[in-house]
PDB file of N, CA and C in Angstrom:
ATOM      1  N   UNK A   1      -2.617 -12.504 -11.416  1.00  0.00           N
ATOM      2  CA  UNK A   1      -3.466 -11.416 -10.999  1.00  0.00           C
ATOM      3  C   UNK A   1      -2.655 -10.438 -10.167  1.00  0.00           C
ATOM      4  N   UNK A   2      -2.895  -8.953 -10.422  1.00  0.00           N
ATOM      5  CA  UNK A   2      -2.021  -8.043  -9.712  1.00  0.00           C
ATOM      6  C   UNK A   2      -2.822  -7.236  -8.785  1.00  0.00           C
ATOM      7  N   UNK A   3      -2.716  -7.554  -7.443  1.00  0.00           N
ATOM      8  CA  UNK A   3      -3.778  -6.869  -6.144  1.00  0.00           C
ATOM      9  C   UNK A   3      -3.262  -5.658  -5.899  1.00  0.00           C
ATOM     10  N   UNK A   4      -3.415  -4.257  -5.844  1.00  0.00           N
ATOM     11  CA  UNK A   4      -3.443  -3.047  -4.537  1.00  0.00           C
ATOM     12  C   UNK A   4      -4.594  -3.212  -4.032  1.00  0.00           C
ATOM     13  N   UNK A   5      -3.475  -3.007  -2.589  1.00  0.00           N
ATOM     14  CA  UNK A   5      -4.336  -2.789  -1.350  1.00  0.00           C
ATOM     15  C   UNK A   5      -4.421  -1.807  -0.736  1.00  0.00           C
ATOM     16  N   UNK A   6      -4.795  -1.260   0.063  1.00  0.00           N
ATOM     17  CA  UNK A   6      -4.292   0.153   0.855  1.00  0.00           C
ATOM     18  C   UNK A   6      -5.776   0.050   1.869  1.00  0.00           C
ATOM     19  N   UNK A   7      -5.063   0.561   2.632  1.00  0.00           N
ATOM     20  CA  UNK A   7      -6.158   1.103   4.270  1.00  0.00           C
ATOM     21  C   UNK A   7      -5.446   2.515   4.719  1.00  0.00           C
ATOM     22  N   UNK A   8      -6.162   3.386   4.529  1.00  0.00           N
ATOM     23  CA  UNK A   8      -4.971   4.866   4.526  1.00  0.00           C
ATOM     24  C   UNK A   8      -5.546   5.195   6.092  1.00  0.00           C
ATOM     25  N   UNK A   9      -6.466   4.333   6.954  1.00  0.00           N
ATOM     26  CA  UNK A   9      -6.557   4.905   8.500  1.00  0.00           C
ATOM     27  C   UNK A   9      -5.417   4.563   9.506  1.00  0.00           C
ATOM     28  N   UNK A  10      -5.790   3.823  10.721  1.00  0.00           N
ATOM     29  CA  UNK A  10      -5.048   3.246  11.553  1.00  0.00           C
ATOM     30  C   UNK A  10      -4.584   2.408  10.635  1.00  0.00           C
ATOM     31  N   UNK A  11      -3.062   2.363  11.182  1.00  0.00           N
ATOM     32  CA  UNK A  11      -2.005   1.550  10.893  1.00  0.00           C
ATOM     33  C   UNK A  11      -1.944   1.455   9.371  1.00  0.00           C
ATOM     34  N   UNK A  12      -1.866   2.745   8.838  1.00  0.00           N
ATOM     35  CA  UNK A  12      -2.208   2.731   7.639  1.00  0.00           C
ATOM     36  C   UNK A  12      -0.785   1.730   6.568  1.00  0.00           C
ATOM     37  N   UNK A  13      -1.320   1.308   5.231  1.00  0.00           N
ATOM     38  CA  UNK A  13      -0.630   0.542   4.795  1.00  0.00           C
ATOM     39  C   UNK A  13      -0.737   0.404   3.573  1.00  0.00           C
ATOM     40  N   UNK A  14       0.022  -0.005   2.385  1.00  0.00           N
ATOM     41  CA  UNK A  14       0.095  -0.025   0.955  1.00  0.00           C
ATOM     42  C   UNK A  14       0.484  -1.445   0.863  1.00  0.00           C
ATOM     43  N   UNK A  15      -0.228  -2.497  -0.263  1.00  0.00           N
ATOM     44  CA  UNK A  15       0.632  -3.625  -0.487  1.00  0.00           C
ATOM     45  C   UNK A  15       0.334  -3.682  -1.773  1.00  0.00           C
ATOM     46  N   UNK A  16       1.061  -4.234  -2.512  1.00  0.00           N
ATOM     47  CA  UNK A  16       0.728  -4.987  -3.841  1.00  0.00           C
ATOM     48  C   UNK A  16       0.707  -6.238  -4.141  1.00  0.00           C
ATOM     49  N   UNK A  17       0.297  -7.074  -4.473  1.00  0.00           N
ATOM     50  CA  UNK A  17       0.376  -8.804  -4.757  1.00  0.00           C
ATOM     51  C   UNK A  17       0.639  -9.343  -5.835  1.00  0.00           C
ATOM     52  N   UNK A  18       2.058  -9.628  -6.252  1.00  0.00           N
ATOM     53  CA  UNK A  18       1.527 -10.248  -8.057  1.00  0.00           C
ATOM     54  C   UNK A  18       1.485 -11.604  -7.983  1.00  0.00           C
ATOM     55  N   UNK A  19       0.499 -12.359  -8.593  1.00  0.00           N
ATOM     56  CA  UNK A  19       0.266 -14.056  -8.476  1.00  0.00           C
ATOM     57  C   UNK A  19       0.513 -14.174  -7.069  1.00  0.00           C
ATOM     58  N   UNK A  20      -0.673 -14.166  -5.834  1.00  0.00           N
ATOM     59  CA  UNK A  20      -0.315 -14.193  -4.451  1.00  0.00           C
ATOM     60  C   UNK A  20       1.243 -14.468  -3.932  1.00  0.00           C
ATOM     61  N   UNK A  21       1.690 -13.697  -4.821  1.00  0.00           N
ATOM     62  CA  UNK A  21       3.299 -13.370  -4.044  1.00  0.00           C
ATOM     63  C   UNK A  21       3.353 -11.416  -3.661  1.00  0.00           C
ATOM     64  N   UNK A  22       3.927 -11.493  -2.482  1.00  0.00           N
ATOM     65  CA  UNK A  22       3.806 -10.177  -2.069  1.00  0.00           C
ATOM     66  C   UNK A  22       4.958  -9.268  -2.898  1.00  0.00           C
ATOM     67  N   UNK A  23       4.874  -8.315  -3.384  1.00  0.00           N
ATOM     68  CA  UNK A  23       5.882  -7.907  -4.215  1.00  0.00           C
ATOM     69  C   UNK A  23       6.340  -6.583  -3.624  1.00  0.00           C
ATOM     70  N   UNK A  24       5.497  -5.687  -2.863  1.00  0.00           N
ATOM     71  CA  UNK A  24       5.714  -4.299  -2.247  1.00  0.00           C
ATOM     72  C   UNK A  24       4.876  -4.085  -1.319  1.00  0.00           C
ATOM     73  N   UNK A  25       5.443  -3.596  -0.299  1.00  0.00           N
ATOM     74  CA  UNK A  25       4.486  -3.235   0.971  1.00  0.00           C
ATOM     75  C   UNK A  25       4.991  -1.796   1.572  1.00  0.00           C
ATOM     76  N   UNK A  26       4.488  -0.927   1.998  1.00  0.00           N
ATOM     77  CA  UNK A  26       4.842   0.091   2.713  1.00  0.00           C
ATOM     78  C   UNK A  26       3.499   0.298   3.651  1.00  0.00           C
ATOM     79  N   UNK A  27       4.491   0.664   5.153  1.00  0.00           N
ATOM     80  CA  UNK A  27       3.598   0.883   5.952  1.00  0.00           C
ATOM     81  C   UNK A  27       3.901   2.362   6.934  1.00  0.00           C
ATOM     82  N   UNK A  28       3.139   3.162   7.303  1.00  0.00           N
ATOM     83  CA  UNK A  28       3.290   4.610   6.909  1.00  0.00           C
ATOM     84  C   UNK A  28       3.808   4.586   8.779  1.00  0.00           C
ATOM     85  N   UNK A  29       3.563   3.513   9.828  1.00  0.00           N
ATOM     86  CA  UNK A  29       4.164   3.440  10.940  1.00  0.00           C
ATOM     87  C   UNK A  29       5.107   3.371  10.972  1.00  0.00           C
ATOM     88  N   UNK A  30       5.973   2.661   9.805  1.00  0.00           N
ATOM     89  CA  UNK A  30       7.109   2.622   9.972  1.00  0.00           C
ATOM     90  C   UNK A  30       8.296   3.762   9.139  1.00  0.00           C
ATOM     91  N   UNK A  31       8.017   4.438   8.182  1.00  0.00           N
ATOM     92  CA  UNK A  31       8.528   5.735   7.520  1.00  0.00           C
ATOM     93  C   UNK A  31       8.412   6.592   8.776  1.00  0.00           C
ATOM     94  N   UNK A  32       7.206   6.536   9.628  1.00  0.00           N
ATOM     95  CA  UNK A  32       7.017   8.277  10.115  1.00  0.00           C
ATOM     96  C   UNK A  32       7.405   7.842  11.827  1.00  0.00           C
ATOM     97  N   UNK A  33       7.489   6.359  12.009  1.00  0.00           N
ATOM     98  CA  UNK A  33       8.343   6.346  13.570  1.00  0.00           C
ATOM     99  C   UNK A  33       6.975   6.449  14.397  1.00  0.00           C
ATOM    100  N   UNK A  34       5.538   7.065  14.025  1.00  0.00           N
ATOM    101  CA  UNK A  34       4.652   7.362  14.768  1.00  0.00           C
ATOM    102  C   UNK A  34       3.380   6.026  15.079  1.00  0.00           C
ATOM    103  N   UNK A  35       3.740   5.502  15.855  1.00  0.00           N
ATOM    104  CA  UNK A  35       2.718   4.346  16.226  1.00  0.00           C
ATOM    105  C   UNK A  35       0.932   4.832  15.725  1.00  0.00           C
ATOM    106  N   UNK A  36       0.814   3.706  15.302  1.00  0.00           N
ATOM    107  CA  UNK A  36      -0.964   3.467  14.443  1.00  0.00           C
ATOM    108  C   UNK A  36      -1.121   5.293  13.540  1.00  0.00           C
ATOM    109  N   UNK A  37      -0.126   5.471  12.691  1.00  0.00           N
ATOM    110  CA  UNK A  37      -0.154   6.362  11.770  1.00  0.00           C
ATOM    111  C   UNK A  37      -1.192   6.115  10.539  1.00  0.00           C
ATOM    112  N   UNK A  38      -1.755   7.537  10.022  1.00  0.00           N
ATOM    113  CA  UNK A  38      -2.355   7.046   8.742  1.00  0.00           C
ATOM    114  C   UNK A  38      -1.470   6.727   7.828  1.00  0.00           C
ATOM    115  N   UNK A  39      -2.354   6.716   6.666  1.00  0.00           N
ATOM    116  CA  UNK A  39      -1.258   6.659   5.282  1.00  0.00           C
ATOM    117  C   UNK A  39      -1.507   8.113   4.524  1.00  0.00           C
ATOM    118  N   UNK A  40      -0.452   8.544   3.938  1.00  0.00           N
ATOM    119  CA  UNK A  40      -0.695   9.843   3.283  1.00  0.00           C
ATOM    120  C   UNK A  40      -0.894   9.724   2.310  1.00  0.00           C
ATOM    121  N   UNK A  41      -1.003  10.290   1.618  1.00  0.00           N
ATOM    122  CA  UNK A  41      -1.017  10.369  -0.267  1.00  0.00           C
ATOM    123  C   UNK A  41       0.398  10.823  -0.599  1.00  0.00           C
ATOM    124  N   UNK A  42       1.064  11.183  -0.128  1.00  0.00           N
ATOM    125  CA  UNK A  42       2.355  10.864  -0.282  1.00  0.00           C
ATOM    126  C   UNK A  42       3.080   9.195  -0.609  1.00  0.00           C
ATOM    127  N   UNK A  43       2.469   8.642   0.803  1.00  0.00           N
ATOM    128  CA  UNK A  43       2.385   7.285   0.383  1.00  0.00           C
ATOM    129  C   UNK A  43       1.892   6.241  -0.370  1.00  0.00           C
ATOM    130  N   UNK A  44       1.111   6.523  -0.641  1.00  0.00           N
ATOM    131  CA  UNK A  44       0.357   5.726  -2.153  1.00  0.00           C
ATOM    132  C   UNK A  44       0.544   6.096  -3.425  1.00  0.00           C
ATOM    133  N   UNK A  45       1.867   7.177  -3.061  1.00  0.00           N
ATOM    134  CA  UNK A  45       1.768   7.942  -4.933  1.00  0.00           C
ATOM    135  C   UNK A  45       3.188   6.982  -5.015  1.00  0.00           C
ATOM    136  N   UNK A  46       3.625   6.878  -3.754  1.00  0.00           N
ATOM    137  CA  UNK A  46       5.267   5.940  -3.789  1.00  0.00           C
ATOM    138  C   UNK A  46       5.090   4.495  -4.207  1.00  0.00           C
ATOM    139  N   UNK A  47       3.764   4.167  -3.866  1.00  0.00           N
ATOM    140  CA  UNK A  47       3.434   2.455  -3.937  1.00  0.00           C
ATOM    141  C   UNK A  47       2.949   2.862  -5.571  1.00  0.00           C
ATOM    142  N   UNK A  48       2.356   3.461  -6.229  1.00  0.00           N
ATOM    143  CA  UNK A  48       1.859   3.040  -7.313  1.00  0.00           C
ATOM    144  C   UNK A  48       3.558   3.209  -8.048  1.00  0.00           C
ATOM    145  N   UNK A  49       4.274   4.443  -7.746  1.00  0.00           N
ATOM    146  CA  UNK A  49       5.337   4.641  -8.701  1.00  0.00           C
ATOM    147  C   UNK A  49       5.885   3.263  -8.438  1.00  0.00           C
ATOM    148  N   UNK A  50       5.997   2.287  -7.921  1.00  0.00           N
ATOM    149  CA  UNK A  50       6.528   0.979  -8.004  1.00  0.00           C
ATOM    150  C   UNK A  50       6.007   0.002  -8.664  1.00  0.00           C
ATOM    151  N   UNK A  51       5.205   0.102  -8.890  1.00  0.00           N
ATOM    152  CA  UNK A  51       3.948  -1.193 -10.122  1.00  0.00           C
ATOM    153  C   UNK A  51       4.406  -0.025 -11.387  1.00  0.00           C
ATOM    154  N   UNK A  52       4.744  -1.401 -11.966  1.00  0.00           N
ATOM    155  CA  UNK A  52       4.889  -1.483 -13.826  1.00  0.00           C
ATOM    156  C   UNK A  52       3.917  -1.351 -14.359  1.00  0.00           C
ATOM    157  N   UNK A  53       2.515  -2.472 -14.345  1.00  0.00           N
ATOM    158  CA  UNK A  53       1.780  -2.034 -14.489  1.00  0.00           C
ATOM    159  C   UNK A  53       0.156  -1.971 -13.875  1.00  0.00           C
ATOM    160  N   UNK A  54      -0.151  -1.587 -14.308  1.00  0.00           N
ATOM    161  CA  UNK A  54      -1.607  -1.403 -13.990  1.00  0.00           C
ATOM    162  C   UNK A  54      -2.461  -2.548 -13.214  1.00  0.00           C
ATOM    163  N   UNK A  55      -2.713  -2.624 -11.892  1.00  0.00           N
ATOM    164  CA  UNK A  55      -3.180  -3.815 -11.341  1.00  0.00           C
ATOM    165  C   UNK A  55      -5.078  -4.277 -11.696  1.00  0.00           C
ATOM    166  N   UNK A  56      -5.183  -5.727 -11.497  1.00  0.00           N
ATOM    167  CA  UNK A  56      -6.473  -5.985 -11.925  1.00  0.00           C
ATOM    168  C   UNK A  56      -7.265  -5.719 -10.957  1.00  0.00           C
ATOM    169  N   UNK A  57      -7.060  -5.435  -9.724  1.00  0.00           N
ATOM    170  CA  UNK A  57      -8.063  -5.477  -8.719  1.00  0.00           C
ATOM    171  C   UNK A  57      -7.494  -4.310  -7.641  1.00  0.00           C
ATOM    172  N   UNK A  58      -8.174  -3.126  -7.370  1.00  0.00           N
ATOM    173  CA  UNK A  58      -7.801  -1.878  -6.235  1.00  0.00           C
ATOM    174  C   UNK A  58      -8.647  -2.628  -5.275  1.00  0.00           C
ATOM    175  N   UNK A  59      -8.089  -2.552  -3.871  1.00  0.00           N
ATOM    176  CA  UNK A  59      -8.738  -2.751  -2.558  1.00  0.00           C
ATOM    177  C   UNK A  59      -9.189  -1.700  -1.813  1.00  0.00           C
ATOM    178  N   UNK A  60      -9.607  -1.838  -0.853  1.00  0.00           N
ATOM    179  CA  UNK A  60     -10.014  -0.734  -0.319  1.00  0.00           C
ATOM    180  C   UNK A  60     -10.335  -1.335   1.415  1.00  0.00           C
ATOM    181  N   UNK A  61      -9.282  -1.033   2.255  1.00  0.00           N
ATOM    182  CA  UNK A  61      -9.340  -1.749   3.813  1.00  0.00           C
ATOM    183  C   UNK A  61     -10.319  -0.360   4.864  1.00  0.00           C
ATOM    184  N   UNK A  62     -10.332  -0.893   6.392  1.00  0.00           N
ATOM    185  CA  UNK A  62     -10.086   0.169   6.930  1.00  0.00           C
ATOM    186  C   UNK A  62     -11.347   0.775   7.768  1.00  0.00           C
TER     187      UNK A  62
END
């Protein structure tokens, strides 16, 4: 099973999961240096360009 996750508020964050193994994570505190940052859409266009393919389940945190 292939999870995205994302919470684009505080401490905003991108993960992906394939077979509960973590495969990609980006977290937008740590690109922008700025403590409890959102996530941009900048950042989630970077997490999807990293999945091959198409995940079974979108999350939604936050």
């Amino acid at each position: 099973m292939r999870i995205l996750s994302y919470n684009p508020g505080h401490d905003g964050a991108v993960a992906f999961l394939e077979n509960g193994r973590l495969i990609m994570s980006i977290e937008a505190e740590k690109d922008s240096n700025h403590r409890y940052s959102p996530l941009g859409i900048s950042d989630v266009l970077d997490a999807i360009g990293e999945i091959d393919d198409i995940p079974d389940v979108i999350c939604a945190g936050g």
